[in-house]
Protein backbone atom coordinates (compact mmCIF):
# COMPACT_ATOMS: atom_id res chain seq x y z
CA UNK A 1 -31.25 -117.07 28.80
CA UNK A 2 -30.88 -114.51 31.74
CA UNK A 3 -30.61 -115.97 35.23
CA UNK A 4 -32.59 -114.81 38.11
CA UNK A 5 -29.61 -112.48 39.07
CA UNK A 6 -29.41 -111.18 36.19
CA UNK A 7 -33.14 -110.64 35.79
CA UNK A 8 -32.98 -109.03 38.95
CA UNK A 9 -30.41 -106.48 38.62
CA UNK A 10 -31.76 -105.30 34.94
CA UNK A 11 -35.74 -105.01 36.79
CA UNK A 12 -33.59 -102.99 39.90
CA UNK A 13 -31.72 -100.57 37.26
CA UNK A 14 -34.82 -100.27 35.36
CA UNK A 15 -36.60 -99.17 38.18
CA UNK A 16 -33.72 -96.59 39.74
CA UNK A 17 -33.91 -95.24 36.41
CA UNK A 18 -37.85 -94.79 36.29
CA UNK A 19 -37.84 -93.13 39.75
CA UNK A 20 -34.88 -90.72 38.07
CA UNK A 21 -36.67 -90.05 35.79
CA UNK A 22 -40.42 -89.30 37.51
CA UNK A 23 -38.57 -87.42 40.96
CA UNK A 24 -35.00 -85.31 39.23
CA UNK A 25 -36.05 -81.90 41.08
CA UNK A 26 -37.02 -83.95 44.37
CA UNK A 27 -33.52 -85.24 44.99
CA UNK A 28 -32.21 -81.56 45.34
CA UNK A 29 -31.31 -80.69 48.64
CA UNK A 30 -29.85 -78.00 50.58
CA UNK A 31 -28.73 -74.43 49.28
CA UNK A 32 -28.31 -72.70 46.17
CA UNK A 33 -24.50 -73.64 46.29
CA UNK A 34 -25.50 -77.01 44.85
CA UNK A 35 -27.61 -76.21 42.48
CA UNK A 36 -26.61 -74.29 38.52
CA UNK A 37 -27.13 -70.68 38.90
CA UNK A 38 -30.97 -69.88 37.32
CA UNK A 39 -29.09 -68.41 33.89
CA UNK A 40 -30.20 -68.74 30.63
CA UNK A 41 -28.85 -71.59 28.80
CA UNK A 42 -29.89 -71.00 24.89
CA UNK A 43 -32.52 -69.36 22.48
CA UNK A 44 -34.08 -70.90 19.70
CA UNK A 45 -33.67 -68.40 17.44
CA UNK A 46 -30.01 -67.58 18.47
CA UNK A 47 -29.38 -64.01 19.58
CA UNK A 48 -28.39 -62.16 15.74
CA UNK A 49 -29.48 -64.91 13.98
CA UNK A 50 -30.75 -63.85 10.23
CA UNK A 51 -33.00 -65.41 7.83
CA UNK A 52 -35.68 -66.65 10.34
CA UNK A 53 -38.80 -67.92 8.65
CA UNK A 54 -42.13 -65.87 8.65
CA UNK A 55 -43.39 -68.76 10.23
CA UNK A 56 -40.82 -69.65 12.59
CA UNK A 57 -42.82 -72.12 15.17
CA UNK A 58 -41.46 -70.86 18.90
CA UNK A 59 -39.53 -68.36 20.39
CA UNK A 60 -37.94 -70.54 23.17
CA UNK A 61 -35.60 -69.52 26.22
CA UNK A 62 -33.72 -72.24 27.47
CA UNK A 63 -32.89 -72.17 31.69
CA UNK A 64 -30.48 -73.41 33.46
CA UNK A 65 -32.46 -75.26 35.94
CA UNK A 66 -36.68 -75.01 36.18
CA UNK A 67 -37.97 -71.84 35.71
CA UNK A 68 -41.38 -71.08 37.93
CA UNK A 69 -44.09 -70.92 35.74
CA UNK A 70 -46.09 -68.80 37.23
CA UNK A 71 -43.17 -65.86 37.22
CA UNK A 72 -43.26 -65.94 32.85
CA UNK A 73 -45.95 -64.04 32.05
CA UNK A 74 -46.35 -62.13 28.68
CA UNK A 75 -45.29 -58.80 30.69
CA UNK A 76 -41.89 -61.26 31.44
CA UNK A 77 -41.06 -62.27 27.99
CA UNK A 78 -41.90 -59.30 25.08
CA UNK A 79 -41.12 -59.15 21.96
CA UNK A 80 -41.18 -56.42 20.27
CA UNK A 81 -40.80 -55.33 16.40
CA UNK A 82 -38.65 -52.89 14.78
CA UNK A 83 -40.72 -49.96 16.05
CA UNK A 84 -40.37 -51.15 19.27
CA UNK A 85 -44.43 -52.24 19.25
CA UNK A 86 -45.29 -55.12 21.24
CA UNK A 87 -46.04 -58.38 19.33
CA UNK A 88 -48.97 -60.57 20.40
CA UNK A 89 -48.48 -63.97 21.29
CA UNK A 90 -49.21 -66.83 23.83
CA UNK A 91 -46.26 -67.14 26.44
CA UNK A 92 -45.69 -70.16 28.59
CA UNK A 93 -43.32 -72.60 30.40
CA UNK A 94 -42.61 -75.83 31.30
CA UNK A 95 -39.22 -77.18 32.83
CA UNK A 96 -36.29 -75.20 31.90
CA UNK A 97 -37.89 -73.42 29.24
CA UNK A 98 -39.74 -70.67 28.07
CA UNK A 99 -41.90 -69.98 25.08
CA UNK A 100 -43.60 -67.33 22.90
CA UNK A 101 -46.10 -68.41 20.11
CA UNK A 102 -47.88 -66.64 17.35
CA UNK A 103 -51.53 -66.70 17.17
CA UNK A 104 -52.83 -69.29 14.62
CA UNK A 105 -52.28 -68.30 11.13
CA UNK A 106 -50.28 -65.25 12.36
CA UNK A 107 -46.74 -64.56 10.93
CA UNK A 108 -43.86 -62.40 11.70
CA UNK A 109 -42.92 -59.80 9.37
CA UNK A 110 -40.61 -60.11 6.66
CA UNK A 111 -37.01 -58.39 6.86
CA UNK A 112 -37.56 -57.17 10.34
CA UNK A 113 -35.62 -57.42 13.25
CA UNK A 114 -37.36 -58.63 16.76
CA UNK A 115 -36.09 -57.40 20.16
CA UNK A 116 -37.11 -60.12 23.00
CA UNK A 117 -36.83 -59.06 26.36
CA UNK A 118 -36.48 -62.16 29.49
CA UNK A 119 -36.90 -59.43 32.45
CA UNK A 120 -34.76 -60.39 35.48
CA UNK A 121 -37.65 -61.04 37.69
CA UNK A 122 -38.55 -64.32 36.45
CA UNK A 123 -37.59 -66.91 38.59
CA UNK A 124 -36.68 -70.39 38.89
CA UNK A 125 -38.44 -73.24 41.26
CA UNK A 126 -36.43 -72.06 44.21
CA UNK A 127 -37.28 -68.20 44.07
CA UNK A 128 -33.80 -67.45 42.60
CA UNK A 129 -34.48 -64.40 40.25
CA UNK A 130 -32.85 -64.20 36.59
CA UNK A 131 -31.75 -61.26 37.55
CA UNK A 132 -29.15 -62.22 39.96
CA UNK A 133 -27.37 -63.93 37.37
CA UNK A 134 -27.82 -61.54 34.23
CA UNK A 135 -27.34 -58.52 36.37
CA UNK A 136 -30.68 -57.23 35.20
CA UNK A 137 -33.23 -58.52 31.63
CA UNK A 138 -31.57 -60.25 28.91
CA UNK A 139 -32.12 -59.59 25.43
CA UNK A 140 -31.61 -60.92 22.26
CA UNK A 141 -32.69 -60.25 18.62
CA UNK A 142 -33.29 -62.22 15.38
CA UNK A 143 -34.14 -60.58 11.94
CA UNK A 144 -36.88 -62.42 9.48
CA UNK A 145 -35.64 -63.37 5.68
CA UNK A 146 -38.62 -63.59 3.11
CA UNK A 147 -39.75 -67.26 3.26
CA UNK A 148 -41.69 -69.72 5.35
CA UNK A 149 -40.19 -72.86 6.10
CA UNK A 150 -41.90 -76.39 5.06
């Protein structure tokens, strides 16, 4: 059985925890020197990777810290095919990341490399452009195989 201390020290982490949790970007104060650079962190698919499914769910950038919504727009984050034609999709972000979707019951083409461009003018919650850390857009590229995935 817990005693009253204990009780009281598990409900006091518990709630430290919860307000963690609910206010992360509010305890950040004072300049950019204290904060991660706004860089990109990952991709989902990798930059080269092969084989990607028809299918494949998201394109997803990954951010350092929070990325201002508002700044990814689909002009922001392109892809484009191997003729350099835009593709259609939905683009939006949450957090630290980025996505591109597929309309419904709309696949990517098989054996085909993809060009995605993050321009350098997104920025993050604080104003900080991509740009000043990727000296300009990033890109990446990932070629389809032949399959969808389950």
């Amino acid at each position: 059985m817990m005693s009253k201390t204990n009780i009281h020290r598990a409900a006091t982490v518990a709630a430290f925890m919860a307000l963690a949790l609910v206010c992360s970007s509010c305890l950040d104060v004072g300049d950019d020197s204290d904060t991660p650079p706004f860089c990109i962190h990952s991709t989902l698919p990798d930059d080269g990777e092969e084989n990607v499914p028809l299918n494949y769910p998201a394109i997803v950038v990954t951010f350092e810290t929070d990325v201002d919504p508002a700044s990814v727009t689909d002009s922001r984050l392109v892809v484009r095919d191997a003729s350099g034609a835009v593709v259609d999709g939905d683009v939006s972000a949450s957090g630290v990341t980025a996505e591109f979707r597929l309309p419904s019951k709309v696949y990517f083409s098989p054996m085909t490399t993809y060009t995605v461009t993050v321009k350098g003018d997104i920025t993050d919650i604080r104003g900080r452009p991509l740009s000043r850390c990727m000296n300009g857009d990033y890109e990446f590229t990932f070629t389809t195989g032949t399959e969808m995935s389950d």
